[in-house]
PDB file of N, CA and C in Angstrom:
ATOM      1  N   UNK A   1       0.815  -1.188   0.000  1.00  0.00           N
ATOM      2  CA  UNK A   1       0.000   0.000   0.000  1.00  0.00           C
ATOM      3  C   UNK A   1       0.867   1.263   0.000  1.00  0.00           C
ATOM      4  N   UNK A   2       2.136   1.085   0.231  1.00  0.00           N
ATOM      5  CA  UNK A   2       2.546   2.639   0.705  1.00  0.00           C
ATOM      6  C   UNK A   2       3.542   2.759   0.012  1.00  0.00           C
ATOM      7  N   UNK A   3       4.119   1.601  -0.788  1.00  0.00           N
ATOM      8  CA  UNK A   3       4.387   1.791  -2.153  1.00  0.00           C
ATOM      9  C   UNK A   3       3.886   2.636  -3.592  1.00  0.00           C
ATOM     10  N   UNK A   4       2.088   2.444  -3.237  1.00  0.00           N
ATOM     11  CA  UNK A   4       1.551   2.474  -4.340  1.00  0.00           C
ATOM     12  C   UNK A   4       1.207   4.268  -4.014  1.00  0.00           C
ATOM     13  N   UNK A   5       1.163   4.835  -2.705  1.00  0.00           N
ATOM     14  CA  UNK A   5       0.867   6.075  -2.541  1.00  0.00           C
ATOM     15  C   UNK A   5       2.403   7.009  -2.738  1.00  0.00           C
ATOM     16  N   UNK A   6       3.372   6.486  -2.295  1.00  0.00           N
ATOM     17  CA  UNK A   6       4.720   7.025  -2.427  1.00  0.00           C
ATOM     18  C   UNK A   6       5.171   7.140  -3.913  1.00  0.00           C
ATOM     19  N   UNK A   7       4.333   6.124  -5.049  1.00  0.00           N
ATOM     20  CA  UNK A   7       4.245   6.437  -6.565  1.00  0.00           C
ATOM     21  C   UNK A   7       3.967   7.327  -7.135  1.00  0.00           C
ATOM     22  N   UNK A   8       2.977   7.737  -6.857  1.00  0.00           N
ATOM     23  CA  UNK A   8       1.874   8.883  -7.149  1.00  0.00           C
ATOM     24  C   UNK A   8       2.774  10.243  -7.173  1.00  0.00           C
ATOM     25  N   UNK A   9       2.644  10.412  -8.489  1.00  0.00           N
ATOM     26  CA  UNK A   9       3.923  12.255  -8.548  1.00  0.00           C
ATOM     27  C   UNK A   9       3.083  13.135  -7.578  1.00  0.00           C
ATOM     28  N   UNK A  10       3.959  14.032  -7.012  1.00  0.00           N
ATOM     29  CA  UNK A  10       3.526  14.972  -6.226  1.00  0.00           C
ATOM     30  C   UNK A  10       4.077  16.300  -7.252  1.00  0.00           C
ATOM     31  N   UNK A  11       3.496  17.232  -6.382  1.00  0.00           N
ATOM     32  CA  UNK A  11       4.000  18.721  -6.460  1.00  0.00           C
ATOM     33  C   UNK A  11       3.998  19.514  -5.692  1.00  0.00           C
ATOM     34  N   UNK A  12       5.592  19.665  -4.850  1.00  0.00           N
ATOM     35  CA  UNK A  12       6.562  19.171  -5.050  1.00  0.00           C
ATOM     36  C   UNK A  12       7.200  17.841  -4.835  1.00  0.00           C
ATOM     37  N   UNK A  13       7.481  17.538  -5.142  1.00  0.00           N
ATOM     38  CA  UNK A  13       8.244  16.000  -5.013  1.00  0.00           C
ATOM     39  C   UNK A  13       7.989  15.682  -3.383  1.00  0.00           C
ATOM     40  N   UNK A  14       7.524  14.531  -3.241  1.00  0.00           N
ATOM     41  CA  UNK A  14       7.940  14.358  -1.226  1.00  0.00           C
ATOM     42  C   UNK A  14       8.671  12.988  -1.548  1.00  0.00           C
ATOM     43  N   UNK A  15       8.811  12.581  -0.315  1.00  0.00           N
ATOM     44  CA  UNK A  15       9.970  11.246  -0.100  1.00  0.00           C
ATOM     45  C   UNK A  15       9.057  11.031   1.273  1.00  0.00           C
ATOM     46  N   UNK A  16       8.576   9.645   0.745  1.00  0.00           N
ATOM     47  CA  UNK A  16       8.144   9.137   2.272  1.00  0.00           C
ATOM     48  C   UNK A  16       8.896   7.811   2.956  1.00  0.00           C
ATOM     49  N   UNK A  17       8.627   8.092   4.335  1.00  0.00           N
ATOM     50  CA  UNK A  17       9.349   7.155   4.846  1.00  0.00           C
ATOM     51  C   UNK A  17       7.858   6.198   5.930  1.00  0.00           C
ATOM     52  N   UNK A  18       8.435   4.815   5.745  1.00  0.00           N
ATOM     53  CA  UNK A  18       7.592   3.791   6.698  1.00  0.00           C
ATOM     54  C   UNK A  18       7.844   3.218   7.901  1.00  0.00           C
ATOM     55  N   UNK A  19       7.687   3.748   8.892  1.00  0.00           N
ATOM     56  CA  UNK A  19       8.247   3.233  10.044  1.00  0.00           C
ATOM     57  C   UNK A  19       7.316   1.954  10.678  1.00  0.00           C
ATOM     58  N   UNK A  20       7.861   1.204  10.720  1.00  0.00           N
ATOM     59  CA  UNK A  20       7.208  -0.509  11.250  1.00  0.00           C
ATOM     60  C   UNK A  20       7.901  -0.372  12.800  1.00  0.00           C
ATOM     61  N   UNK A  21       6.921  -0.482  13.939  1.00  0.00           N
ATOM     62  CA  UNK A  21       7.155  -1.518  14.884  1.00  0.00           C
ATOM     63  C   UNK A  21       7.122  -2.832  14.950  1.00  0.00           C
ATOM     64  N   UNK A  22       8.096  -3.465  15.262  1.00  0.00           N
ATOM     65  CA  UNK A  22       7.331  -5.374  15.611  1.00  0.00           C
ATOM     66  C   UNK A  22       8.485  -5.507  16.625  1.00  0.00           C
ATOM     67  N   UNK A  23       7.520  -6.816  17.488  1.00  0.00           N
ATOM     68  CA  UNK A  23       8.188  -7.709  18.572  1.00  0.00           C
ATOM     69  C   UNK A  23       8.593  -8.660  17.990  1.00  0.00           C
ATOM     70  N   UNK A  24       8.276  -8.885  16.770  1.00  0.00           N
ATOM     71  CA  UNK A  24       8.606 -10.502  16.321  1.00  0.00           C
ATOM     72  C   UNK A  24       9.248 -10.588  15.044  1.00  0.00           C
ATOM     73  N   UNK A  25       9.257 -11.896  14.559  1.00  0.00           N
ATOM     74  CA  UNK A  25       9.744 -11.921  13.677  1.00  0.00           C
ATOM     75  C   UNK A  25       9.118 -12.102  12.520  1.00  0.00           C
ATOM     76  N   UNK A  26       9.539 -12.142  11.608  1.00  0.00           N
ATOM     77  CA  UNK A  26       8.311 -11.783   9.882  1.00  0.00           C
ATOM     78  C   UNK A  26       8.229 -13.459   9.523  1.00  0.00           C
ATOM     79  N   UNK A  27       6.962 -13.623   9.232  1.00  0.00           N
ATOM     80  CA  UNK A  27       6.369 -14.602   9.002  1.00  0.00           C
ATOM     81  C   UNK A  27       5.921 -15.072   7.398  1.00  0.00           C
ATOM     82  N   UNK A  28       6.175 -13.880   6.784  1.00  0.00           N
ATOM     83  CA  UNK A  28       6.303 -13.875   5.366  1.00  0.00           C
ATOM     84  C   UNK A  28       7.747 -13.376   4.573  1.00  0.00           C
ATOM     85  N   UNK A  29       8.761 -13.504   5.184  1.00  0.00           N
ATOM     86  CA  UNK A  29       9.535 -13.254   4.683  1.00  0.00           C
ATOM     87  C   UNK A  29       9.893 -13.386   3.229  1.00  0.00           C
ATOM     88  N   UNK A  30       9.700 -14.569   2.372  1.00  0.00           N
ATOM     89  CA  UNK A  30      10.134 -14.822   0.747  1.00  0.00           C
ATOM     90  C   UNK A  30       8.976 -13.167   0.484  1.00  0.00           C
ATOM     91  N   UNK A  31       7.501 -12.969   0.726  1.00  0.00           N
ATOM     92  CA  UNK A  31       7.207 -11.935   0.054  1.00  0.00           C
ATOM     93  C   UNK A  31       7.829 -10.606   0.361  1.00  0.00           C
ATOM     94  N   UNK A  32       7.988 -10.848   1.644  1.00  0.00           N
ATOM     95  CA  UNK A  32       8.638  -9.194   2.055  1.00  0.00           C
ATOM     96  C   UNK A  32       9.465  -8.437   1.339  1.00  0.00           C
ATOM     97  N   UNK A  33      10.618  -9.819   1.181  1.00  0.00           N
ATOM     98  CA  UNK A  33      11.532  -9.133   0.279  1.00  0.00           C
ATOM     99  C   UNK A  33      11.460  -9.188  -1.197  1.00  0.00           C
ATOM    100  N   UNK A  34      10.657  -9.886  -2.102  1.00  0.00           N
ATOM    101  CA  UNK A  34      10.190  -9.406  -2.830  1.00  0.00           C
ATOM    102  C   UNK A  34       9.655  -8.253  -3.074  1.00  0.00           C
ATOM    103  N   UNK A  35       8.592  -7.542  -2.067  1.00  0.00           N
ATOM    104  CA  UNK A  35       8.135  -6.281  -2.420  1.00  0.00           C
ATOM    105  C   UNK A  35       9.194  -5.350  -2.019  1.00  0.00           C
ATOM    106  N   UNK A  36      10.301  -5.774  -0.957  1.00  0.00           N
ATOM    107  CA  UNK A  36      10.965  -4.520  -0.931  1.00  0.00           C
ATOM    108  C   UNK A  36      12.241  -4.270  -1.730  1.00  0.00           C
ATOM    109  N   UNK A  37      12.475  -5.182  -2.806  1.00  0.00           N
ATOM    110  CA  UNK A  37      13.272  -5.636  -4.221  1.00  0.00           C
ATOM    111  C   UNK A  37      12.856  -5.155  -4.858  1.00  0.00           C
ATOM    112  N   UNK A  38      11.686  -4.779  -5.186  1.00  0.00           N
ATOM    113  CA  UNK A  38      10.457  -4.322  -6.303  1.00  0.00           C
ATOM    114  C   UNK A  38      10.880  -2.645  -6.299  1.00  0.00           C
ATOM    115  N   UNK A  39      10.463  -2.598  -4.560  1.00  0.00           N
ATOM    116  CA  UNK A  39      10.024  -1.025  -4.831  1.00  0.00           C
ATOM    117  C   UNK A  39      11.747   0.023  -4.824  1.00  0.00           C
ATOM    118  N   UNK A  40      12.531  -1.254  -4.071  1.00  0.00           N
ATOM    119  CA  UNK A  40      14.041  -0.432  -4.295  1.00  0.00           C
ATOM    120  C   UNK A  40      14.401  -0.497  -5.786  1.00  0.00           C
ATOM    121  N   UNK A  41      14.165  -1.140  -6.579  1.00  0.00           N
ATOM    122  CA  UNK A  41      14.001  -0.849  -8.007  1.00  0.00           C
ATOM    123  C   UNK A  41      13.661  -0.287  -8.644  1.00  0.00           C
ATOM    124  N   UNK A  42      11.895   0.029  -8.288  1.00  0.00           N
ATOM    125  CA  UNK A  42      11.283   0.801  -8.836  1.00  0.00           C
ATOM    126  C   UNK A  42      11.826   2.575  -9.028  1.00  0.00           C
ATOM    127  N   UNK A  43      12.588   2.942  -7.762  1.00  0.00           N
ATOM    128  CA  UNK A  43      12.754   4.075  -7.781  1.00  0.00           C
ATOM    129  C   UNK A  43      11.409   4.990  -7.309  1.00  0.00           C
ATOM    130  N   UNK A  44      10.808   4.133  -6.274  1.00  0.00           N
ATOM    131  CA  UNK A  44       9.621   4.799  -5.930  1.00  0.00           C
ATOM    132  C   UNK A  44      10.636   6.018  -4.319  1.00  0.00           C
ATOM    133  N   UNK A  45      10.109   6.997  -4.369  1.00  0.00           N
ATOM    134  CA  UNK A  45      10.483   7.588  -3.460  1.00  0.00           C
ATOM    135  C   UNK A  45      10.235   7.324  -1.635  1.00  0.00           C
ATOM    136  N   UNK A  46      10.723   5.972  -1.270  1.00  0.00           N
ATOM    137  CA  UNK A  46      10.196   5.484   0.318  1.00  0.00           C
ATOM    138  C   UNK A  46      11.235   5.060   0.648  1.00  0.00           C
ATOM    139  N   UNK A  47      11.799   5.378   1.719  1.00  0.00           N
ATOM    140  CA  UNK A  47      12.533   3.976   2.649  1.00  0.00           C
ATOM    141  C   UNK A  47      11.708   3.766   3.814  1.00  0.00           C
ATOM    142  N   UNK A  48      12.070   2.862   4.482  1.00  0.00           N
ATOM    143  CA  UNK A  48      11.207   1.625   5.354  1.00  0.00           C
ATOM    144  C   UNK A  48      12.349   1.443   6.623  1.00  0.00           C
ATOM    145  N   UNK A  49      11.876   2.282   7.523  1.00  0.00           N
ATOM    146  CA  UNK A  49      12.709   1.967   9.089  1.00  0.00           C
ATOM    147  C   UNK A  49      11.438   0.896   9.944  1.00  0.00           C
ATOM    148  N   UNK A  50      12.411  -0.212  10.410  1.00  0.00           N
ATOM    149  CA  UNK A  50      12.374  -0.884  11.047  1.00  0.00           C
ATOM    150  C   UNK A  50      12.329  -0.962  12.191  1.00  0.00           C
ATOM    151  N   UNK A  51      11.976  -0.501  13.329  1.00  0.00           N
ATOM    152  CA  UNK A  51      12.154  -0.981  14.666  1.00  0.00           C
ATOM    153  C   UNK A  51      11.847  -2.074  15.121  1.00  0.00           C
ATOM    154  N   UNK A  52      12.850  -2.978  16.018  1.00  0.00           N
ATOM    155  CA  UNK A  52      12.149  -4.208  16.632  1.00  0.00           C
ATOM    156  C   UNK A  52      12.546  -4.179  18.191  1.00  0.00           C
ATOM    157  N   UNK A  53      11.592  -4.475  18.523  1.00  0.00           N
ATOM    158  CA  UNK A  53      11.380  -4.174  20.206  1.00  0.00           C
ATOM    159  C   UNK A  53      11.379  -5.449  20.924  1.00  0.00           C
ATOM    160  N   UNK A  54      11.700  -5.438  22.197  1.00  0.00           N
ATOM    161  CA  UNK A  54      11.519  -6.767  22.441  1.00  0.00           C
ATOM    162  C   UNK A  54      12.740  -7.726  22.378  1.00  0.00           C
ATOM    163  N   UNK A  55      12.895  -8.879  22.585  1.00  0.00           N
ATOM    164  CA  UNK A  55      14.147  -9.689  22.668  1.00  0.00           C
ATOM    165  C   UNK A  55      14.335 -10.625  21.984  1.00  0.00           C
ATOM    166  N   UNK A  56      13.432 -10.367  21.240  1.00  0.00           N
ATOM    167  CA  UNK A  56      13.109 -11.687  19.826  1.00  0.00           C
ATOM    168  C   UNK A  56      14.622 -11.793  18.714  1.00  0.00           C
ATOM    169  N   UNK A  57      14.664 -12.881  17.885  1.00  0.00           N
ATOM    170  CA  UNK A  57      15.333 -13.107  17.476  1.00  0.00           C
ATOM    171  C   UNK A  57      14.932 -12.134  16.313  1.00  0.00           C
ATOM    172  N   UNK A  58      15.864 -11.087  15.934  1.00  0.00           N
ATOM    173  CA  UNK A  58      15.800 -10.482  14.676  1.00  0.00           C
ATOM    174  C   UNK A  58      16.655 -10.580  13.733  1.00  0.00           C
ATOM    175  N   UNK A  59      17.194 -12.034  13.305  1.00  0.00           N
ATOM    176  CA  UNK A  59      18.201 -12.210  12.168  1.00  0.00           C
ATOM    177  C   UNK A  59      17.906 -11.503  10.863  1.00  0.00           C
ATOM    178  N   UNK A  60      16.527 -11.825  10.327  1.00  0.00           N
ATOM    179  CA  UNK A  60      16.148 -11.748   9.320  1.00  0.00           C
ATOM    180  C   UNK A  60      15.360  -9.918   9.090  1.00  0.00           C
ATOM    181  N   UNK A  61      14.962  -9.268  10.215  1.00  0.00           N
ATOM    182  CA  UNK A  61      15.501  -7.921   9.988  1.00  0.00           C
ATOM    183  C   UNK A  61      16.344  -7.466   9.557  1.00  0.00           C
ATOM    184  N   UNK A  62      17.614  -8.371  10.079  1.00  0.00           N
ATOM    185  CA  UNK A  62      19.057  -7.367   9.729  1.00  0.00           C
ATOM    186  C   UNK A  62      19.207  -7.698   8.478  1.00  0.00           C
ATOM    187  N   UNK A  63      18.943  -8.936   7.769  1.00  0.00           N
ATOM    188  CA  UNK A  63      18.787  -9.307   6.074  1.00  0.00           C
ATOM    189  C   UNK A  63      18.392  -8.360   5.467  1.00  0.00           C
ATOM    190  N   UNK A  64      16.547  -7.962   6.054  1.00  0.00           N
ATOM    191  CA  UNK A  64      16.613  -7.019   5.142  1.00  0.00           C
ATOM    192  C   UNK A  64      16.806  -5.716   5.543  1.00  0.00           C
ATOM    193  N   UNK A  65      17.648  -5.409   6.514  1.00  0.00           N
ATOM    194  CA  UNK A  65      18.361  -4.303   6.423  1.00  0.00           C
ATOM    195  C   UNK A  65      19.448  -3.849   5.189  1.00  0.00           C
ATOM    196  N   UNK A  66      20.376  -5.454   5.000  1.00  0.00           N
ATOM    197  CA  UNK A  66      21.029  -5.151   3.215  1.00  0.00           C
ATOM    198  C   UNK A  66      22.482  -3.919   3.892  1.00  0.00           C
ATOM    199  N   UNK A  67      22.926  -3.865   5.024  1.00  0.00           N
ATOM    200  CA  UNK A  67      23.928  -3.267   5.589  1.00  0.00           C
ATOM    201  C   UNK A  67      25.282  -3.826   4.575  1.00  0.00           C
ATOM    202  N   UNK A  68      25.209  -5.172   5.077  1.00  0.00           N
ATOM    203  CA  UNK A  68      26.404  -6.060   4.679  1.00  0.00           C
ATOM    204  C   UNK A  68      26.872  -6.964   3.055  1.00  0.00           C
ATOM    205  N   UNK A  69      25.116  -7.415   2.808  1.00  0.00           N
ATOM    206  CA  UNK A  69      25.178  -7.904   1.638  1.00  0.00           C
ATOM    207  C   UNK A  69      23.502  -7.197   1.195  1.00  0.00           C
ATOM    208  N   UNK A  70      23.729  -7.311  -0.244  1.00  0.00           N
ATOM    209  CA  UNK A  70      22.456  -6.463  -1.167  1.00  0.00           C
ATOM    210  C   UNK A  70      21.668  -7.625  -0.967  1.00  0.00           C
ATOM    211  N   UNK A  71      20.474  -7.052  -1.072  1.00  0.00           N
ATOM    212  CA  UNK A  71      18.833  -7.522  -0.584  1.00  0.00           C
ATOM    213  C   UNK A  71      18.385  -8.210  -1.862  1.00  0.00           C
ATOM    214  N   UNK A  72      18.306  -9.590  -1.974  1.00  0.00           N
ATOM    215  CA  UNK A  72      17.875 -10.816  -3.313  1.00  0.00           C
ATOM    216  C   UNK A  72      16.840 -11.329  -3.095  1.00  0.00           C
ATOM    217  N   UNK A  73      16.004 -11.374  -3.912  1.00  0.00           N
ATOM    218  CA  UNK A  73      14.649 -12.267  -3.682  1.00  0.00           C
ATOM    219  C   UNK A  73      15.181 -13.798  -4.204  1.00  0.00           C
ATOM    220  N   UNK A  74      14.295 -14.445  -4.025  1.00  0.00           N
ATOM    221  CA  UNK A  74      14.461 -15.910  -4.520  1.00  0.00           C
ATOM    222  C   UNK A  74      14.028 -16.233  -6.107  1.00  0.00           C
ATOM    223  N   UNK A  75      14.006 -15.088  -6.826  1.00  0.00           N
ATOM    224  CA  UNK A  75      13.596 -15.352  -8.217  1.00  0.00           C
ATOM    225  C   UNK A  75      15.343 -14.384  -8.468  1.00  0.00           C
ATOM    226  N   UNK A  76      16.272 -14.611  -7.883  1.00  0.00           N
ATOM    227  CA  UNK A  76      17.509 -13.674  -8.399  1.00  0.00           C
ATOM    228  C   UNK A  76      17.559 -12.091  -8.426  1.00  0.00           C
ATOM    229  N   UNK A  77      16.337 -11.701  -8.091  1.00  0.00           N
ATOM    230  CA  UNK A  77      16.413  -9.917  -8.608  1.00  0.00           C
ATOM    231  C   UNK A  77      17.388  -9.193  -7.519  1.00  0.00           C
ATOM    232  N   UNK A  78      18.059  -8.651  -7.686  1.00  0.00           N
ATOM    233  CA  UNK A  78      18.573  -7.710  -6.621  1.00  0.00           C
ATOM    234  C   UNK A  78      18.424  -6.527  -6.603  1.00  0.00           C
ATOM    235  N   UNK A  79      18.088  -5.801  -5.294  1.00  0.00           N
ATOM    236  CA  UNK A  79      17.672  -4.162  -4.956  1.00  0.00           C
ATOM    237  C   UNK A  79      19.183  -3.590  -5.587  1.00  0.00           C
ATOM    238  N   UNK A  80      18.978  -2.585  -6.388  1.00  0.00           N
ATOM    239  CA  UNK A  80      19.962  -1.620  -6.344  1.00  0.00           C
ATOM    240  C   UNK A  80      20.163  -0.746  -5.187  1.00  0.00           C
ATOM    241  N   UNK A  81      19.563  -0.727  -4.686  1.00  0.00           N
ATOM    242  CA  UNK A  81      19.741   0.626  -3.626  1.00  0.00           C
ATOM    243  C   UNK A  81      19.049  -0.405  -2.463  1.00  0.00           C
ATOM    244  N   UNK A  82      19.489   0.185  -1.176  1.00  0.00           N
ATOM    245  CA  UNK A  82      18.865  -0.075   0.225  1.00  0.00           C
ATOM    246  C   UNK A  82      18.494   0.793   0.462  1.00  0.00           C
ATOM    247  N   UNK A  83      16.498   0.206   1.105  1.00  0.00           N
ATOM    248  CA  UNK A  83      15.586   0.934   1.555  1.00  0.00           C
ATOM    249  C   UNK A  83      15.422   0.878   2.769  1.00  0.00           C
ATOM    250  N   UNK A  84      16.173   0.307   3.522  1.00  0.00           N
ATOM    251  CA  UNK A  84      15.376  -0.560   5.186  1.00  0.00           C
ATOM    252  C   UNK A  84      16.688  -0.086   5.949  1.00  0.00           C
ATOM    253  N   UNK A  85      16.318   0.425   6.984  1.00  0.00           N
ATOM    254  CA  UNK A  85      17.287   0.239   8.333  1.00  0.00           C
ATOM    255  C   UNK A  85      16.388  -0.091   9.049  1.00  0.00           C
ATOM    256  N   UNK A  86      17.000  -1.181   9.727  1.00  0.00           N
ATOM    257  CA  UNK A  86      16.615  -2.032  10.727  1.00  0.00           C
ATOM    258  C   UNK A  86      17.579  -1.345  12.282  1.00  0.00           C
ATOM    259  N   UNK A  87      16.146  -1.219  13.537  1.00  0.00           N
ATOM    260  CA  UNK A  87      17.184  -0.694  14.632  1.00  0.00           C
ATOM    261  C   UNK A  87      16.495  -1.831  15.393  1.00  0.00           C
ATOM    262  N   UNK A  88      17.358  -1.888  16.531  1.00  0.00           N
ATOM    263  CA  UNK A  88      17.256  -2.974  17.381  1.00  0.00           C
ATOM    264  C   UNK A  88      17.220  -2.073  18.668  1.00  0.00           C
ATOM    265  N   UNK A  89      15.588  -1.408  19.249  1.00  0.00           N
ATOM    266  CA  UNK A  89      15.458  -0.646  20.123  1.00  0.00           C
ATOM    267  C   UNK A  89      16.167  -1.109  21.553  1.00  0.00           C
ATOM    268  N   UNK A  90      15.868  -2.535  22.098  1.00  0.00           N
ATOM    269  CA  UNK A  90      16.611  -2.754  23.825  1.00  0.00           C
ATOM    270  C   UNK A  90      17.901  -2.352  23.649  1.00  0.00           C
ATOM    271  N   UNK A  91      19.097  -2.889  22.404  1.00  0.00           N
ATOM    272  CA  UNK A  91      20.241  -2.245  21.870  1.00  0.00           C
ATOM    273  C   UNK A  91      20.387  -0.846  21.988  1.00  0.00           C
ATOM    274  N   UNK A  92      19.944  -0.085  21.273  1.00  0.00           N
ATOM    275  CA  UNK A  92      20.148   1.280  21.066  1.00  0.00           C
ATOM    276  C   UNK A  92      19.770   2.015  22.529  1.00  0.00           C
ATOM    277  N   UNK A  93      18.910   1.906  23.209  1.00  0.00           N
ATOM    278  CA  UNK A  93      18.809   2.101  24.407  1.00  0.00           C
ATOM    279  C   UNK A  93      19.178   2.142  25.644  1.00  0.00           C
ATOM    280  N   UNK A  94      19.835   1.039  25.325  1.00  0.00           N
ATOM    281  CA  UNK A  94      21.295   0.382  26.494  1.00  0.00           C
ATOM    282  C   UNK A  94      21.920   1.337  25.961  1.00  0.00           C
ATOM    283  N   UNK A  95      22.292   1.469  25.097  1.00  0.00           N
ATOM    284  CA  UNK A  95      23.433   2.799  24.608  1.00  0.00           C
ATOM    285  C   UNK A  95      23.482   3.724  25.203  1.00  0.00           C
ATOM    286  N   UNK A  96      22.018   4.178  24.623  1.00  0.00           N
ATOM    287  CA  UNK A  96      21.947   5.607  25.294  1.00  0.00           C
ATOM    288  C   UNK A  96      22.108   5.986  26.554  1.00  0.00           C
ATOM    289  N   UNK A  97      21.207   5.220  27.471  1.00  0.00           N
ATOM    290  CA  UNK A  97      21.144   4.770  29.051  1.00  0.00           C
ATOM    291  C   UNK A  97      22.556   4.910  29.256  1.00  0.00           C
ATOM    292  N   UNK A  98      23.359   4.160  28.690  1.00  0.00           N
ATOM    293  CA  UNK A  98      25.154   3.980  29.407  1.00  0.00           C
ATOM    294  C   UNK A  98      25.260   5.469  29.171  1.00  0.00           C
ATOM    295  N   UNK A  99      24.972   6.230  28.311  1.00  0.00           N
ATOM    296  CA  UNK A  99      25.551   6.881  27.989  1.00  0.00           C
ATOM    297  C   UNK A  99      25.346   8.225  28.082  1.00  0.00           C
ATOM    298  N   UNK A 100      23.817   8.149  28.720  1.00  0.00           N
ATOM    299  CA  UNK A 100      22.952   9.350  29.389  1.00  0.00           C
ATOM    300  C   UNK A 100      22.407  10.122  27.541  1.00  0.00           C
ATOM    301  N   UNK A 101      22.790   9.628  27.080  1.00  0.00           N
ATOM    302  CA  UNK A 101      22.615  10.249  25.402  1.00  0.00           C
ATOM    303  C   UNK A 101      21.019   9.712  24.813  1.00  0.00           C
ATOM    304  N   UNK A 102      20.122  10.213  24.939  1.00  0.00           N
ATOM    305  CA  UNK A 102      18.816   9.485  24.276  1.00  0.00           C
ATOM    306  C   UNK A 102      18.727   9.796  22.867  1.00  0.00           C
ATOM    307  N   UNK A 103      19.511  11.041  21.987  1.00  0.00           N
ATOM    308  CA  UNK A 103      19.981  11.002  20.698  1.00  0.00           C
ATOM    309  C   UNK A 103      20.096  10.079  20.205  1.00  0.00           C
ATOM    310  N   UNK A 104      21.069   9.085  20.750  1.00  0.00           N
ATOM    311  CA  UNK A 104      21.660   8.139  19.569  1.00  0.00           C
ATOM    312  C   UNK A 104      20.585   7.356  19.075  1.00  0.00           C
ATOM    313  N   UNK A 105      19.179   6.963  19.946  1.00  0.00           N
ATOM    314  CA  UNK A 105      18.174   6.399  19.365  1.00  0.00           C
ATOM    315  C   UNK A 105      18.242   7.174  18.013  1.00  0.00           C
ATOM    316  N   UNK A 106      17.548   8.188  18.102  1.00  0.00           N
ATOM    317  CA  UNK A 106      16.887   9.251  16.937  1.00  0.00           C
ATOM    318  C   UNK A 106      18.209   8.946  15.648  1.00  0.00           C
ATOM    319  N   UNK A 107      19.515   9.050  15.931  1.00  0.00           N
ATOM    320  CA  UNK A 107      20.646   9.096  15.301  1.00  0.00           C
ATOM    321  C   UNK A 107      20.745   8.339  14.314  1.00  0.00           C
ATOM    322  N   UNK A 108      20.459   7.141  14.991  1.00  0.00           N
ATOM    323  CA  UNK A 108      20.769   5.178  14.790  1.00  0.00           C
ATOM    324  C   UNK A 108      19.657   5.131  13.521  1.00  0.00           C
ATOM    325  N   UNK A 109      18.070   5.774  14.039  1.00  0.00           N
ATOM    326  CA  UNK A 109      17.060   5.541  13.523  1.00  0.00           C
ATOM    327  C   UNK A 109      17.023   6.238  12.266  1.00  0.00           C
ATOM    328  N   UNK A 110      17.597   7.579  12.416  1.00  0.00           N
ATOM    329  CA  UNK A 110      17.736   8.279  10.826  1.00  0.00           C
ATOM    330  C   UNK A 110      18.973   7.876  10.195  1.00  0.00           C
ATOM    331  N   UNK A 111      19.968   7.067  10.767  1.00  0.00           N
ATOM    332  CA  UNK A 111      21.159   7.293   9.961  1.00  0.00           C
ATOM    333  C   UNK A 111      21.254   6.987   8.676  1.00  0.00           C
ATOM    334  N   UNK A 112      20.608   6.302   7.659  1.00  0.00           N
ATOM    335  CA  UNK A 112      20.815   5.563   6.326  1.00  0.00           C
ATOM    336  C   UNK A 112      19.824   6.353   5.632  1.00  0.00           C
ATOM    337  N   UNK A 113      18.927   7.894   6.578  1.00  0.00           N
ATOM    338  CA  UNK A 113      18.181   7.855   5.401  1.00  0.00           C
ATOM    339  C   UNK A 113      18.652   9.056   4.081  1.00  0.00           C
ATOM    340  N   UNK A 114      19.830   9.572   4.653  1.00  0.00           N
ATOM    341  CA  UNK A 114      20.260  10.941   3.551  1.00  0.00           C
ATOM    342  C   UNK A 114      20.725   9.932   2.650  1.00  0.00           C
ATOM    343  N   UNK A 115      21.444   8.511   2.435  1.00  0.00           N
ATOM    344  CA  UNK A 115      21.887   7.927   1.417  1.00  0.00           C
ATOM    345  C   UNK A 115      21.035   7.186   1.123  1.00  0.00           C
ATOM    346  N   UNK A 116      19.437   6.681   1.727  1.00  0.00           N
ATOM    347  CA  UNK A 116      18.653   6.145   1.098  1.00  0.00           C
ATOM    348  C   UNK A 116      17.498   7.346  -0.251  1.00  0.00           C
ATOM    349  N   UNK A 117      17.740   8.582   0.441  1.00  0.00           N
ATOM    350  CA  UNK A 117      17.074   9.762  -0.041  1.00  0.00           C
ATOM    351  C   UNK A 117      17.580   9.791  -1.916  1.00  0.00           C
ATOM    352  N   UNK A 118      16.641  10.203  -2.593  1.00  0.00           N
ATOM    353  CA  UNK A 118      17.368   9.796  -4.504  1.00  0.00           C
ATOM    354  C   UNK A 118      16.827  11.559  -4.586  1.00  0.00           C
TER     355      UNK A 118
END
């Protein structure tokens, strides 16, 4: 859905961004990353922040976070560009907490989006 509204030309141009909470882990993963292969292709104007809360296993967040290696669906396509930062809130928090700094949340959470921005 927020693909298909982030399509839509504006005037002036906007850039939207999707922020997801979850405790858990994605249960559809083969589609997820399909659509988010699609739309980093497409050149639709969105990136997609991630938060995951909670103590759950988030391997497959950090996949499609695409930090380390580029984001592939199972039909071969690969994202040109990364749309997703994935934050790992109890993480980033402990940070801050040590560190009396509640910034670095906000920091952590925007950091990828001036190079996700086209």
């Amino acid at each position: 859905y927020m693909a298909t509204v982030a399509s839509v030309p504006h005037t002036p141009p906007q850039y939207h961004i999707l922020l997801i909470l979850t405790d858990g882990v994605i249960d559809d993963m083969k589609q997820t990353t399909e659509a988010l292969v699609r739309i980093a292709n497409s050149n639709v104007p969105l990136s997609v922040i991630i938060v995951g809360v909670g103590n759950e296993d988030f391997t497959a967040m950090r996949v499609l976070d695409a930090d380390d290696v580029a984001l592939s669906d199972e039909n071969g396509n690969t994202a040109y560009r990364d749309i997703v930062q994935f934050v790992p809130f109890n993480e980033i928090t402990s940070q801050s907490a040590a560190t009396n700094d509640m910034s670095i949340l906000a920091k952590e959470t925007l950091r990828e989006i001036p190079a996700q921005f086209m």
